[in-house]
C-alpha atoms as a PDB file:
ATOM      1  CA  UNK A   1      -9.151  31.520  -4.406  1.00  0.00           C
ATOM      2  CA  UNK A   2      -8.719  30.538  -1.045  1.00  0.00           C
ATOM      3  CA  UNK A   3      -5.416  28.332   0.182  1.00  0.00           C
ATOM      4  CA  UNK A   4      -5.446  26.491   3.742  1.00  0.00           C
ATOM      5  CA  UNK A   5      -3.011  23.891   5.078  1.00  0.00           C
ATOM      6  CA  UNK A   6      -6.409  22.092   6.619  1.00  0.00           C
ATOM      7  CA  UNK A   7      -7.775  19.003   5.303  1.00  0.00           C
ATOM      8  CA  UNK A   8     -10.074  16.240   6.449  1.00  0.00           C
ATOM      9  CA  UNK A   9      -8.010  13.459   7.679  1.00  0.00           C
ATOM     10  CA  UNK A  10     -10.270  11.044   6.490  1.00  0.00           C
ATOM     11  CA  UNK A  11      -8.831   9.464   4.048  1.00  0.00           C
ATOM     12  CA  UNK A  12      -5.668   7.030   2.377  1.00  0.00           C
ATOM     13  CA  UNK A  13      -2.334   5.734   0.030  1.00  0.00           C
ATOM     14  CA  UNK A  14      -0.655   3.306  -1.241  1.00  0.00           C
ATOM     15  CA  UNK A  15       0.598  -0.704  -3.196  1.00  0.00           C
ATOM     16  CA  UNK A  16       0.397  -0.325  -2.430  1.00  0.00           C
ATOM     17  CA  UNK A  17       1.232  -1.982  -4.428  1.00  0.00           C
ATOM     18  CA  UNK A  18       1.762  -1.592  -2.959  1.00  0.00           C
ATOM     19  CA  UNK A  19       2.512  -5.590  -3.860  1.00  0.00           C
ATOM     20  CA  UNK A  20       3.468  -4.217  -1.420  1.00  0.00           C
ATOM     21  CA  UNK A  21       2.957  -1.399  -4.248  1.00  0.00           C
ATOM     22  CA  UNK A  22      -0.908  -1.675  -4.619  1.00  0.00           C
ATOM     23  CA  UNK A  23      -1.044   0.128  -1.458  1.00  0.00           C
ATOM     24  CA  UNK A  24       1.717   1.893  -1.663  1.00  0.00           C
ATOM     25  CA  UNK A  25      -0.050   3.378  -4.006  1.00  0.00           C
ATOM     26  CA  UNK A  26      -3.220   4.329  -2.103  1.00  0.00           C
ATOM     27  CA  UNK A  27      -1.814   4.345   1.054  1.00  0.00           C
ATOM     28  CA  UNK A  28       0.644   7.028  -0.275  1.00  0.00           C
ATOM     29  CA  UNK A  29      -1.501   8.987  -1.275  1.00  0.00           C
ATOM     30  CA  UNK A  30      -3.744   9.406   1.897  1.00  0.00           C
ATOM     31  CA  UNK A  31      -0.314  10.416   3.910  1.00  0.00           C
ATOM     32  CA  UNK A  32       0.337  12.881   0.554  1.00  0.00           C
ATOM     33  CA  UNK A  33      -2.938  14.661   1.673  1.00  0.00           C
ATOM     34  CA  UNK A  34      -2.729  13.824   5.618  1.00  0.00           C
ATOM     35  CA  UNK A  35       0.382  16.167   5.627  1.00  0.00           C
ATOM     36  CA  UNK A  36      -1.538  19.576   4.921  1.00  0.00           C
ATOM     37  CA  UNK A  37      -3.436  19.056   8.416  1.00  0.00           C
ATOM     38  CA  UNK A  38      -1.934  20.370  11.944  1.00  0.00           C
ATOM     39  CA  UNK A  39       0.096  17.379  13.292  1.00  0.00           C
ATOM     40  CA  UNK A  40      -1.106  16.035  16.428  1.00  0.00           C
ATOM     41  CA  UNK A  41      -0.409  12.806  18.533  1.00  0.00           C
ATOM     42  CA  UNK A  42      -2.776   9.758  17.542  1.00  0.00           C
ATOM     43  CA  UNK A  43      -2.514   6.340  18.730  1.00  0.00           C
ATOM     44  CA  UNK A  44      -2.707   3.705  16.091  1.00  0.00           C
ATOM     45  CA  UNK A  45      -6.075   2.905  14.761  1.00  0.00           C
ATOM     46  CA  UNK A  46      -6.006  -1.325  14.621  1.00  0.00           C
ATOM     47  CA  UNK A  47      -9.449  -2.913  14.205  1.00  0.00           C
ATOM     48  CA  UNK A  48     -10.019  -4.966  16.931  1.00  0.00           C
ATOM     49  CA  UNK A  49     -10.707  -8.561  15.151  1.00  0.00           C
ATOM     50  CA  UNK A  50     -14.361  -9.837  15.700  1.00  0.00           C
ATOM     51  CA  UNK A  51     -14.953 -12.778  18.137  1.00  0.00           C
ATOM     52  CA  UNK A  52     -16.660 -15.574  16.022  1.00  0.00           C
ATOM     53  CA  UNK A  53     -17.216 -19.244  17.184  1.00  0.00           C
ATOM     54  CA  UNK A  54     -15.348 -21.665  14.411  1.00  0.00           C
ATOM     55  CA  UNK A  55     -13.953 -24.527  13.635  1.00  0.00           C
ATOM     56  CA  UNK A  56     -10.264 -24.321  13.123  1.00  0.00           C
ATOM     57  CA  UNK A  57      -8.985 -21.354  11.102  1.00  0.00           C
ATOM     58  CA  UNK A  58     -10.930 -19.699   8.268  1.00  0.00           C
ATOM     59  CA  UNK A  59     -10.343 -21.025   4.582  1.00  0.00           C
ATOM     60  CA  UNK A  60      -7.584 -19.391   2.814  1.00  0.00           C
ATOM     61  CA  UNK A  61      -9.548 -17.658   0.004  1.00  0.00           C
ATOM     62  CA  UNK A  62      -6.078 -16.547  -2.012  1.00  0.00           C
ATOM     63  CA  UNK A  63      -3.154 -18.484  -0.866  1.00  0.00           C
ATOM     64  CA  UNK A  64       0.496 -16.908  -1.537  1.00  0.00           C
ATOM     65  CA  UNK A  65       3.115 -20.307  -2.747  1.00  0.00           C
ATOM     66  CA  UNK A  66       5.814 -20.453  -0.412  1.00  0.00           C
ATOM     67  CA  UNK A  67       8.855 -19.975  -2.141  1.00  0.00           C
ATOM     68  CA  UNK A  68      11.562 -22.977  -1.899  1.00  0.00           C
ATOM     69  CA  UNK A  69      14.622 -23.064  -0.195  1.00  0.00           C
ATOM     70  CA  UNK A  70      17.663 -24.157  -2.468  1.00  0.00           C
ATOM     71  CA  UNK A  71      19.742 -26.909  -1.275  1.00  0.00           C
ATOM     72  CA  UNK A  72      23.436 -26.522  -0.303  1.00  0.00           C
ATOM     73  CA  UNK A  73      25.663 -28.235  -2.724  1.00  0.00           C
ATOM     74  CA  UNK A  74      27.217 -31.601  -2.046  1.00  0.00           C
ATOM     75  CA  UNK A  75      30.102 -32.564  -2.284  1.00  0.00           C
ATOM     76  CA  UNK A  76      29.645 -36.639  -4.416  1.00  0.00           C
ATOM     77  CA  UNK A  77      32.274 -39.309  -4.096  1.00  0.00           C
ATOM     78  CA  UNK A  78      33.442 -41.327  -7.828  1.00  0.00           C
ATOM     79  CA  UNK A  79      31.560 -44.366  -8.060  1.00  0.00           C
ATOM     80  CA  UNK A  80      34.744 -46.539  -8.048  1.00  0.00           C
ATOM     81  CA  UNK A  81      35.703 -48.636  -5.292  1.00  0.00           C
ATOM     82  CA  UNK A  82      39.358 -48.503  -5.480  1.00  0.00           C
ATOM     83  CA  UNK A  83      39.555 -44.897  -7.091  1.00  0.00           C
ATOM     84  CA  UNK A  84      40.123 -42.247  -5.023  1.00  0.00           C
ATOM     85  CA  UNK A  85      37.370 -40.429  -4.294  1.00  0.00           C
ATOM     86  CA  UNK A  86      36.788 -37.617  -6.509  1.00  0.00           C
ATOM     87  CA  UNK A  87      34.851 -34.578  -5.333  1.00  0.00           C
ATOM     88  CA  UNK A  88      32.786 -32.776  -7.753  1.00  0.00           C
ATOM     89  CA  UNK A  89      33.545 -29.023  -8.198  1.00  0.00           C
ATOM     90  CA  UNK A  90      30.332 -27.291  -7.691  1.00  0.00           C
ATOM     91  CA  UNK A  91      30.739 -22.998  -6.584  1.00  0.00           C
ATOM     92  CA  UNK A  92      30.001 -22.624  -2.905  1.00  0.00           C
ATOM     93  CA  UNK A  93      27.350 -19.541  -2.199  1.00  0.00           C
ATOM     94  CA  UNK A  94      29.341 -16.806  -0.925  1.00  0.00           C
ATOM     95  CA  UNK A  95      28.211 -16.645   2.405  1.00  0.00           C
ATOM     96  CA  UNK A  96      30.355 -13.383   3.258  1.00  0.00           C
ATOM     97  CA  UNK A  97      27.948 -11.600   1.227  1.00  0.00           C
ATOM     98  CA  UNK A  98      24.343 -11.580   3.252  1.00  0.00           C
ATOM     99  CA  UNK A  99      21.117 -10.136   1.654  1.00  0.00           C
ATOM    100  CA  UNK A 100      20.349  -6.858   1.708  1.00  0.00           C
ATOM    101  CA  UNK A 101      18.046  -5.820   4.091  1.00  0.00           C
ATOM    102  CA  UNK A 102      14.051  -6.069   2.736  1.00  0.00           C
ATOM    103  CA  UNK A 103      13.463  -2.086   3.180  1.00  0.00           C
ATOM    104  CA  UNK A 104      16.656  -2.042   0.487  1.00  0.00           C
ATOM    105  CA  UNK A 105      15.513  -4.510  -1.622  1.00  0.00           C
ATOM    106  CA  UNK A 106      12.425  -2.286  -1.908  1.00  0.00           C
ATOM    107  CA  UNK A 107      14.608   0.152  -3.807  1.00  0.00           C
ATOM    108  CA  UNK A 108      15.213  -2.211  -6.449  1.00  0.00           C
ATOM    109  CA  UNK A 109      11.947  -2.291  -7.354  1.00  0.00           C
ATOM    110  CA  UNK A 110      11.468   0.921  -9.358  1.00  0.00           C
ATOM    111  CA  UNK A 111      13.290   4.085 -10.965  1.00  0.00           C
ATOM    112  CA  UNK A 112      14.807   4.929  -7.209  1.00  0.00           C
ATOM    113  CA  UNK A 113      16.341   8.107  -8.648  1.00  0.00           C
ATOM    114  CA  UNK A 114      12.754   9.304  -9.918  1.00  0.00           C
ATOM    115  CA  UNK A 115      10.726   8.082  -7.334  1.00  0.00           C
ATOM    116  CA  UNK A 116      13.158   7.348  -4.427  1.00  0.00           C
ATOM    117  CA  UNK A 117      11.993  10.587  -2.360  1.00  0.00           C
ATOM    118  CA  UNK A 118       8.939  10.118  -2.153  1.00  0.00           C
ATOM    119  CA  UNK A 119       8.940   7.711   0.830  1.00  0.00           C
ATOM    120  CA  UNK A 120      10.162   6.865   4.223  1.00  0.00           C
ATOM    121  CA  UNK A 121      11.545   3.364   4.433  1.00  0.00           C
ATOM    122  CA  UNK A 122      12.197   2.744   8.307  1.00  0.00           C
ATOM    123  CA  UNK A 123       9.907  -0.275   8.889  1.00  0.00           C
ATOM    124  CA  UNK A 124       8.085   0.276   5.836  1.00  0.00           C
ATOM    125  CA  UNK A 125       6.466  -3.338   5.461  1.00  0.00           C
ATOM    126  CA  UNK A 126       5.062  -3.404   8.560  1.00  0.00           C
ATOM    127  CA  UNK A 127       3.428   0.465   8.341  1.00  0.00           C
ATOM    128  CA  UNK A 128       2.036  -1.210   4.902  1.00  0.00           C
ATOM    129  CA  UNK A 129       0.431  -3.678   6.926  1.00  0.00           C
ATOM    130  CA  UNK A 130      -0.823  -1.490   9.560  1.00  0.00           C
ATOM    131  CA  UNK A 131      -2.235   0.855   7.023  1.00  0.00           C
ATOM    132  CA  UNK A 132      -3.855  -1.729   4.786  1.00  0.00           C
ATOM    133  CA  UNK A 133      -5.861  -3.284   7.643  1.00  0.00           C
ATOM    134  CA  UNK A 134      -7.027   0.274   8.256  1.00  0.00           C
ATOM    135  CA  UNK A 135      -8.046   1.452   4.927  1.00  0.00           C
ATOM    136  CA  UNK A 136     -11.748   0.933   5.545  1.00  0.00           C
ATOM    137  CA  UNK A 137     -12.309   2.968   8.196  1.00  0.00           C
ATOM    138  CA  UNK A 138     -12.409   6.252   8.144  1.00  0.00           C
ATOM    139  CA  UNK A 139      -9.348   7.497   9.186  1.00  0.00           C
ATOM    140  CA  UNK A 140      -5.713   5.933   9.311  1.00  0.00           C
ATOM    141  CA  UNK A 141      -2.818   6.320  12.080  1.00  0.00           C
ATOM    142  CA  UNK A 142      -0.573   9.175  10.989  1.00  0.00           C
ATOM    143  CA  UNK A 143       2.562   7.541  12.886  1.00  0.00           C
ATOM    144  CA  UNK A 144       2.182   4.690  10.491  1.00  0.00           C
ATOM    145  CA  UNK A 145       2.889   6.772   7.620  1.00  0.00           C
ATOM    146  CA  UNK A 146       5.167   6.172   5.027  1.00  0.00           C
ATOM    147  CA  UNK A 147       5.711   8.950   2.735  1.00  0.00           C
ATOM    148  CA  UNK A 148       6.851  12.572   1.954  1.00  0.00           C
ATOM    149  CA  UNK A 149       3.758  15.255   2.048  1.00  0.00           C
ATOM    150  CA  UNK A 150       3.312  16.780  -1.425  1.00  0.00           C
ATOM    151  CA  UNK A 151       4.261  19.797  -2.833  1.00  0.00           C
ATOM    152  CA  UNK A 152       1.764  22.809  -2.525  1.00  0.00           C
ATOM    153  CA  UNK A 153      -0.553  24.012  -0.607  1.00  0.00           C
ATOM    154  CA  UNK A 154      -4.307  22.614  -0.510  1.00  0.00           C
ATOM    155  CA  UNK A 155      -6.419  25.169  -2.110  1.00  0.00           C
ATOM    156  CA  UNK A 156     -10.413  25.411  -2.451  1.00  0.00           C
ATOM    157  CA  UNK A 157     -12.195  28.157  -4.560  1.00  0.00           C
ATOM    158  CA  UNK A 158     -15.130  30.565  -3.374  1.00  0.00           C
ATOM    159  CA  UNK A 159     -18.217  31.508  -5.718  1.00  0.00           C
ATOM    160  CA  UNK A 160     -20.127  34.311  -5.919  1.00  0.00           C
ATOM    161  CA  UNK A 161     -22.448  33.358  -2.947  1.00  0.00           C
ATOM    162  CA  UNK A 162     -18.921  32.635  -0.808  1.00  0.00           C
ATOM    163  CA  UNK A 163     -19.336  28.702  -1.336  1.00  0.00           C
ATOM    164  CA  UNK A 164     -16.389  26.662  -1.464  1.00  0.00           C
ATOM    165  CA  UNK A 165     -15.725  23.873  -3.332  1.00  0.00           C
ATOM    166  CA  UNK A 166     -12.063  22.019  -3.956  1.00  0.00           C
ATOM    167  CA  UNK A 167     -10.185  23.445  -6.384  1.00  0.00           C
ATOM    168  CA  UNK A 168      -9.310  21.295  -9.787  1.00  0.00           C
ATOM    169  CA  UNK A 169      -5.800  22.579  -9.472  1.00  0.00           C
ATOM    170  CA  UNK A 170      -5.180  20.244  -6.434  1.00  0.00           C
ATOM    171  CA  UNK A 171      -5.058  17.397  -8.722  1.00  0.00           C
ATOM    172  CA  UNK A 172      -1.533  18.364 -10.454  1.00  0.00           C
ATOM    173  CA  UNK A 173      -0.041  18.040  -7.039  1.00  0.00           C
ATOM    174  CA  UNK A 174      -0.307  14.119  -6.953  1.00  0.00           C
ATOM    175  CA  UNK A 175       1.055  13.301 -10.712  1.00  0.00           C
ATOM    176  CA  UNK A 176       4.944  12.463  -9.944  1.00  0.00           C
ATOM    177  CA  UNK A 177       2.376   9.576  -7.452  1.00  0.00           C
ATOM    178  CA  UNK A 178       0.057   8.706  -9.659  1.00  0.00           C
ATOM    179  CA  UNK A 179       2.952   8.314 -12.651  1.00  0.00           C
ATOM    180  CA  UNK A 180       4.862   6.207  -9.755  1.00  0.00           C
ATOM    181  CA  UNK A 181       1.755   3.656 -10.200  1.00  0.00           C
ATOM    182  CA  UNK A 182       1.464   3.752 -13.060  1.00  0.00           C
ATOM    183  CA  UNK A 183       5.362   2.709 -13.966  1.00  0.00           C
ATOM    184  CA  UNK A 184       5.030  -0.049 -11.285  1.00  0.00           C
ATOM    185  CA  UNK A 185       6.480  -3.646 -12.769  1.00  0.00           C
ATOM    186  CA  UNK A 186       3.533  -5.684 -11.563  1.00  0.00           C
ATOM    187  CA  UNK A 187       5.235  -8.868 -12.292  1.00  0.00           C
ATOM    188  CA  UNK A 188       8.404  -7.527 -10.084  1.00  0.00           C
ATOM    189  CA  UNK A 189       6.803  -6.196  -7.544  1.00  0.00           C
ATOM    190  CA  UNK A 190       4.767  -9.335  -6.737  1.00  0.00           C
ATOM    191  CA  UNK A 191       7.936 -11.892  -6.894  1.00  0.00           C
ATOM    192  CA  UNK A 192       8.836  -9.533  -4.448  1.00  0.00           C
ATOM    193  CA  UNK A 193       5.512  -9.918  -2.446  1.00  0.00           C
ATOM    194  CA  UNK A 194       5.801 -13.711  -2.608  1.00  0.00           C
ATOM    195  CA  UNK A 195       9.372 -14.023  -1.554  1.00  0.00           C
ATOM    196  CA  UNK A 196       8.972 -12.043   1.698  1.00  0.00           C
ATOM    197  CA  UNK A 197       5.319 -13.192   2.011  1.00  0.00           C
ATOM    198  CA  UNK A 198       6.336 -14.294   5.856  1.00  0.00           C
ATOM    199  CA  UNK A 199       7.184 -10.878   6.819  1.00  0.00           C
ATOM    200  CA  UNK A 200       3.795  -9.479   5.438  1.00  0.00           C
ATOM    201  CA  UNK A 201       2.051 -12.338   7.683  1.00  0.00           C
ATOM    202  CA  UNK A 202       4.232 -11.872  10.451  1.00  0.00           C
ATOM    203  CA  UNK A 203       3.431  -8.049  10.605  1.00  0.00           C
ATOM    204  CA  UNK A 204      -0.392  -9.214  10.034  1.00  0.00           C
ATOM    205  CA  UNK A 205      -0.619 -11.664  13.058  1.00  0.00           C
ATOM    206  CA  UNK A 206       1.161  -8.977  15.144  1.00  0.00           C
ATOM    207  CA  UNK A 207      -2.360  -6.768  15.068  1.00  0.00           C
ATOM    208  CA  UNK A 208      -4.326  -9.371  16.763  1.00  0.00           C
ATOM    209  CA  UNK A 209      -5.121 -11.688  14.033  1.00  0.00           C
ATOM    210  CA  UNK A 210      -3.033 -15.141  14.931  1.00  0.00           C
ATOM    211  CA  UNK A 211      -5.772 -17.497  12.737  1.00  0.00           C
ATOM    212  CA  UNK A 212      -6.340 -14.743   9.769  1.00  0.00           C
ATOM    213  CA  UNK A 213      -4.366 -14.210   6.082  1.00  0.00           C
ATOM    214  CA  UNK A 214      -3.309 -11.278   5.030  1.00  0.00           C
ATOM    215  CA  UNK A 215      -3.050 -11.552   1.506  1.00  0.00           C
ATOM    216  CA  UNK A 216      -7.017 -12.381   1.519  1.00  0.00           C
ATOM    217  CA  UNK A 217      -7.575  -8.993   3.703  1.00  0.00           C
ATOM    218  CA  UNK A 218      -5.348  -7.301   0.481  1.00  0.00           C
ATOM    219  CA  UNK A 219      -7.809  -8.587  -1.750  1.00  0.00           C
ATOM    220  CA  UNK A 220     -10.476  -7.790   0.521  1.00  0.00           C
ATOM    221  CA  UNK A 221      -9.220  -3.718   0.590  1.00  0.00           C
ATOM    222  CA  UNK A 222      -8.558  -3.633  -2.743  1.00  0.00           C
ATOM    223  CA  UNK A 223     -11.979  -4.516  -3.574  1.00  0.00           C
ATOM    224  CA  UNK A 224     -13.275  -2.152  -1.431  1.00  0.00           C
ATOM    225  CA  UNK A 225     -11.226   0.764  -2.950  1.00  0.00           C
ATOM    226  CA  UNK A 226     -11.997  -0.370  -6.418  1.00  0.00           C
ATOM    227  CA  UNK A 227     -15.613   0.411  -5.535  1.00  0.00           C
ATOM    228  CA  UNK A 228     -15.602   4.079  -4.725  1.00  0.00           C
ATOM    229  CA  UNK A 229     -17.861   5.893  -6.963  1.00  0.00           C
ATOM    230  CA  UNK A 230     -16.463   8.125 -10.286  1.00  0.00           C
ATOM    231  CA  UNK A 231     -17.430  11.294  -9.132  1.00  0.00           C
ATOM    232  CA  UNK A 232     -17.286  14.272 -11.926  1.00  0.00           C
ATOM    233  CA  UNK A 233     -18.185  18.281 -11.449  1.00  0.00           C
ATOM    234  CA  UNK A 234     -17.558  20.578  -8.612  1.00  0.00           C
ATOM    235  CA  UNK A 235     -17.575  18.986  -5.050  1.00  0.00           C
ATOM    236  CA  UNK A 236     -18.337  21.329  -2.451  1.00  0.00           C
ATOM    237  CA  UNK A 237     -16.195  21.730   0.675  1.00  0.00           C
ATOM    238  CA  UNK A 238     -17.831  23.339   4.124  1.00  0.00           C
ATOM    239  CA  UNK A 239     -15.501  23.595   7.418  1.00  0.00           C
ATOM    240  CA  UNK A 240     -17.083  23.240  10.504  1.00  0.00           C
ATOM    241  CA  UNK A 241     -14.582  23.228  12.688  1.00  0.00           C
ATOM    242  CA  UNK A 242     -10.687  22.765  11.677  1.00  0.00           C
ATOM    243  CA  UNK A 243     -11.201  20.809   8.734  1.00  0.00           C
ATOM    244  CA  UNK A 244     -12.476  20.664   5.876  1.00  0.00           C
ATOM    245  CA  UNK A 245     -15.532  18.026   5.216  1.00  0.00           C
ATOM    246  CA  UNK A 246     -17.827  17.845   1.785  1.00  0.00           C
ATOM    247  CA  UNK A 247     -21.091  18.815   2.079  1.00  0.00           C
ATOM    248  CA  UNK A 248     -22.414  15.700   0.235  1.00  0.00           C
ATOM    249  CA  UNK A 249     -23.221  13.751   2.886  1.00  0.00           C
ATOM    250  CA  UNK A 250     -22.695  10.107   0.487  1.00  0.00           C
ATOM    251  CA  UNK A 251     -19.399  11.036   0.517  1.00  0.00           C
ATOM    252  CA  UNK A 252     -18.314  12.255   3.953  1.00  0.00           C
ATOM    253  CA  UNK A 253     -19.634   8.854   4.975  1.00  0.00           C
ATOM    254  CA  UNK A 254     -17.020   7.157   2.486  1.00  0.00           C
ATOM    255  CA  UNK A 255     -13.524   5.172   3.996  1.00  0.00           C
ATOM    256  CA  UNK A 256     -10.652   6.820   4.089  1.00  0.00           C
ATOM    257  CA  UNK A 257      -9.198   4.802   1.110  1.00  0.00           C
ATOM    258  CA  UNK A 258     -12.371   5.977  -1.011  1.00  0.00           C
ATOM    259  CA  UNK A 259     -12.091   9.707  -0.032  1.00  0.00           C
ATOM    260  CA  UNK A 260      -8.265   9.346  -1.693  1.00  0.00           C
ATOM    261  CA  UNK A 261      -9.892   9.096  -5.122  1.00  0.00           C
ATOM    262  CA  UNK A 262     -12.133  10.913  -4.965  1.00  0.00           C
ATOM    263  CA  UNK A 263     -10.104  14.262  -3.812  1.00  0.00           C
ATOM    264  CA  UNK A 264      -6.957  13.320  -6.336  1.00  0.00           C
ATOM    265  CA  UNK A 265      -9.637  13.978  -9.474  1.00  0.00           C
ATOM    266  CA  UNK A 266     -11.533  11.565 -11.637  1.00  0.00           C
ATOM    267  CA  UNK A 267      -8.695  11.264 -14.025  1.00  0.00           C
ATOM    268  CA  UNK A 268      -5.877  10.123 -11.072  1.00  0.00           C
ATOM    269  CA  UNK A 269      -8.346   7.909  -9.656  1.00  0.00           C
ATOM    270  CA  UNK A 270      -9.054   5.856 -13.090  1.00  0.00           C
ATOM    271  CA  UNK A 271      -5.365   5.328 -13.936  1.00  0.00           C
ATOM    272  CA  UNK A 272      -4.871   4.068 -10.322  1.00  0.00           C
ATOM    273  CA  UNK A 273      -8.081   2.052 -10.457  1.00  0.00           C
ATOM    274  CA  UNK A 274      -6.449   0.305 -13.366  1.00  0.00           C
ATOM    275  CA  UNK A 275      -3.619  -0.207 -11.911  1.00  0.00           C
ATOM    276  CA  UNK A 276      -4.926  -2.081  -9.019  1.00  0.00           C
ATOM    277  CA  UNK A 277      -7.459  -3.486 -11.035  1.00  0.00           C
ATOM    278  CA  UNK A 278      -4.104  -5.158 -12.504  1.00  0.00           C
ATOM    279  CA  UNK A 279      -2.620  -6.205  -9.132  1.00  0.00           C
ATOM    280  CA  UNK A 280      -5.614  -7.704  -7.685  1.00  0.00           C
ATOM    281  CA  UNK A 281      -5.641 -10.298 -10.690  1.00  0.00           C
ATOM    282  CA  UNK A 282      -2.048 -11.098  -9.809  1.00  0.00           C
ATOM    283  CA  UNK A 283      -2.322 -11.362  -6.375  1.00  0.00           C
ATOM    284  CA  UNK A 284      -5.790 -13.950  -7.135  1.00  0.00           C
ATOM    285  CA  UNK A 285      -3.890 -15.919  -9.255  1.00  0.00           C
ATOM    286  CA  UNK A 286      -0.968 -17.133  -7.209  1.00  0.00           C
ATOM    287  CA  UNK A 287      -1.570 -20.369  -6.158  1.00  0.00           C
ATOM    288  CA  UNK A 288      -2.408 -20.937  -9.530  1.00  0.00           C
ATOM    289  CA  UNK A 289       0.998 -20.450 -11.066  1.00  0.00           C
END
């Protein structure tokens, strides 16, 4: 057997969801796997929005509600003319106390103490975005990413006739990740999503899409991860240069969010495909509710 810190960059995470978590779930992953390669500098991969002729902005395919503001209380006088007026007693909000920054509200979110190492959360939301829009080509920006590299070493196995294919025992590296999405509160994690909505659109409009919605292009990815092919028995490796590539050529040509489930193991992948499988109905569903 045959270990190697080298491995294609081609592929994901993350939350997500991420929601935020759907991707955080892919997207994790692909930065899990982008860590065993030499680090070098790379300028953010942002696909350049196509020039179409329209009317007005596109339809919003999967709209996110906006969240309501509540009112400050009043104070309300007695409806007697010659009373005194009589003020209501109604608890102020305590305005000493502001909210916690979004990257620590994040931590709220999940077992912090189990899962809390495994990411970076200096501008986490908009590396999220930044790696969503990316996830169908085939690589993503490594200064975008957003998580602690795995345990381990990346190992591939040699035959007889000195072929190499990746080794089964890579899959055990990613289960604290894949048990991470699997625990995810989809219900929490999207009241989360919808609250801070802005700042996800914000962060989207940023890369050069002013008319464009990014919860539709979440849909859109997660659609497009959900359709990498199961792939079961041995898949062989060949390295013709620094990395390694697989020889199949169906599956060198796959997004970097596709190559994530396939080289985590058919087993990871399905438990993670169910998982978004489970966000992508919530995050369809919202202006319903």
């Amino acid at each position: 057997m045959k270990k190697s810190d080298n491995w294609q960059t081609e592929e994901i995470i993350s939350w997500i969801p991420a929601v935020f978590i759907v991707l955080v779930i892919i997207v994790a992953l692909y930065f899990w796997l982008k860590s065993e390669e030499p680090q070098q500098e790379e300028p953010a991969v942002v696909t350049e929005p196509q020039l179409q002729e329209q009317v007005g902005p596109p339809k919003i395919q999967f709209p996110v509600p906006v969240v309501p503001v509540e009112p400050a209380p009043v104070e309300i006088p007695s409806a007697g003319p010659s009373e005194q007026a009589e003020v209501i007693e109604k608890t102020p909000p305590d305005l000493t106390v502001p909210e916690l920054p979004i990257e620590e509200q994040i931590t709220f979110l999940f077992d912090w103490r189990e899962y809390g190492q495994l990411f970076l959360m200096d501008a986490l939301i908009n590396h999220f975005v930044v790696t969503v829009d990316n996830m169908t080509n085939p690589k993503l920006p490594q200064k975008f990413s957003f998580t602690q590299p795995p345990a381990g070493k990346f190992m591939v196995q040699k035959d007889a006739e000195d072929s190499q294919y990746l080794d089964p025992g890579n899959y055990d590296r990613y289960t604290k990740f894949v048990r991470f999405a699997e625990a995810a509160d989809v219900k929490k994690f999207v009241a989360f999503y919808v609250k801070h909505y802005s700042v996800f659109q914000s962060a989207y409009e940023e890369l050069g899409y002013p008319d464009k919605y990014f919860n539709d292009r979440f849909v859109e990815v997660i659609d497009h991860v959900l359709s990498t092919p199961d792939v079961h028995g041995p898949l062989k490796l060949e390295q013709p240069k620094v990395y390694y590539t697989f020889v199949d050529p169906k599956l060198e040509a796959l997004s970097a969010g596709q190559k994530i489930l396939i080289r985590i193991g058919p087993e990871n992948a399905m438990k993670v495909k169910a998982k978004l499988l489970q966000f992508r109905q919530a995050l369809t569903t919202l202006g319903r509710q």
